[in-house]
Protein backbone atom coordinates (compact mmCIF):
# COMPACT_ATOMS: atom_id res chain seq x y z
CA UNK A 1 79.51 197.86 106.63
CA UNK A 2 80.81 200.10 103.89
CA UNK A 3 78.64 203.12 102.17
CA UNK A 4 78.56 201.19 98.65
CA UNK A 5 76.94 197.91 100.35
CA UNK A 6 73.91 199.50 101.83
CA UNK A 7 70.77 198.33 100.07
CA UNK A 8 72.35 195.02 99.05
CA UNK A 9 71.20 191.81 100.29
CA UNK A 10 74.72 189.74 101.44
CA UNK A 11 74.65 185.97 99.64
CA UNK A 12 74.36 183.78 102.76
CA UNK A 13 76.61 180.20 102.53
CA UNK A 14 76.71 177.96 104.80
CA UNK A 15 79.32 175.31 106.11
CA UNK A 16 79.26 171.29 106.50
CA UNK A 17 77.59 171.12 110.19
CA UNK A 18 75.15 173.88 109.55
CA UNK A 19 74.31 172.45 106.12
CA UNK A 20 73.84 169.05 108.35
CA UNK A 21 71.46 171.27 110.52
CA UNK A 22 69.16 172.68 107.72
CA UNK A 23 68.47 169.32 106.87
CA UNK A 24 67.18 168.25 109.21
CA UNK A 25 64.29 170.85 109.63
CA UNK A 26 61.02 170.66 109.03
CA UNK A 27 59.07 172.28 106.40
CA UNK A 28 58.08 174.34 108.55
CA UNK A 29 61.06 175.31 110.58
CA UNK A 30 62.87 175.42 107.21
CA UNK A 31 60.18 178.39 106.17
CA UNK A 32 60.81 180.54 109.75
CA UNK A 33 64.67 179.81 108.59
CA UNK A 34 64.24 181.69 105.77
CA UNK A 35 62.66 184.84 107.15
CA UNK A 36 65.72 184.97 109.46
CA UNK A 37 67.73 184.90 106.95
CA UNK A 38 66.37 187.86 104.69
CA UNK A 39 66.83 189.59 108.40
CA UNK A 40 69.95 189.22 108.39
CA UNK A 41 71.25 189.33 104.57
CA UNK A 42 69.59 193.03 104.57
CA UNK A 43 71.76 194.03 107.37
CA UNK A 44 73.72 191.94 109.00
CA UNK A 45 75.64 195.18 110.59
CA UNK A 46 72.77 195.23 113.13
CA UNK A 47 73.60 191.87 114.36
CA UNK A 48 74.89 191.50 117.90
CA UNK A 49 78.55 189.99 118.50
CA UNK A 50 78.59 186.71 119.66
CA UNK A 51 79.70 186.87 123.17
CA UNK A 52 82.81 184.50 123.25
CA UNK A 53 83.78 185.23 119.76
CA UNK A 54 83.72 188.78 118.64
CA UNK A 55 84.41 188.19 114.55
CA UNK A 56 81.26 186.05 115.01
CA UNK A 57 77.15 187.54 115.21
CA UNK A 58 75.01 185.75 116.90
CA UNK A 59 70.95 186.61 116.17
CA UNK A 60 68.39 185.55 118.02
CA UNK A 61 64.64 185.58 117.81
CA UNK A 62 61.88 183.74 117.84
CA UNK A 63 63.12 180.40 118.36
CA UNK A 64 65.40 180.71 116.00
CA UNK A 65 69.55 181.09 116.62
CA UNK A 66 71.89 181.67 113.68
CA UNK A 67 75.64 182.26 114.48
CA UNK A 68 77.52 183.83 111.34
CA UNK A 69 80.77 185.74 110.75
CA UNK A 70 80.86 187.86 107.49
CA UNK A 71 83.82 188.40 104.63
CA UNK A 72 85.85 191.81 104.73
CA UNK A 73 83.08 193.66 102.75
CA UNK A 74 80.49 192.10 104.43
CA UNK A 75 79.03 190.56 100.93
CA UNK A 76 78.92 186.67 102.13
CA UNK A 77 77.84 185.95 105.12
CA UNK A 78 79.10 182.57 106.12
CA UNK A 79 76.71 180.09 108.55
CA UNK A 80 78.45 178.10 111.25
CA UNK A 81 75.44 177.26 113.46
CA UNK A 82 71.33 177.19 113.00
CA UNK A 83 69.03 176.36 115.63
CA UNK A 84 65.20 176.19 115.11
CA UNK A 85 62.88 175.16 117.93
C-alpha cells in the first residue's frame, strides 16, 4: 500500500451478490461483520491472497470469510463474497 495511505481506513463497497449476502444476516452476524471489516479497512495490505485468484484477499477468522480485491491505491476495497457462520 503506498506511504501516504497508512493510517487511513479504505471505504469498503460491496457488489450485488455480496450485498444479497449481508442481508441476509442476522443481527448478530451482521455485528461480527462489522468488526471484520474495520480489520480489514485499517489494513487490508496484511490480508492473505486468495489462493486461485491472486488480485483477490481472502480473510478469514472467526467464522467469518470475506473475499475482496482493492483499487490501484488501495482506497476502496471492493466485496465480492461474505460468509458468516
Amino acid at each position: 500500500m503506498p506511504k501516504h495511505y497508512r493510517g487511513r481506513r479504505s471505504r469498503i463497497v460491496f457488489i450485488e451478490p455480496a450485498e444479497t449476502q449481508v442481508r441476509l444476516l442476522s443481527a448478530a452476524q451482521t455485528a461480527a461483520l462489522d468488526g471484520t471489516l474495520n480489520v480489514i479497512a485499517a489494513d487490508p495490505g496484511a490480508v492473505k491472497q486468495h489462493a486461485t485468484a491472486s488480485a483477490l484477499r481472502d480473510y478469514q477468522h472467526d467464522g467469518i470469510r470475506v473475499i475482496f480485491y482493492a483499487t490501484a491505491l488501495g482506497s476502496i476495497l471492493i466485496v465480492t463474497y461474505v460468509e458468516v457462520d
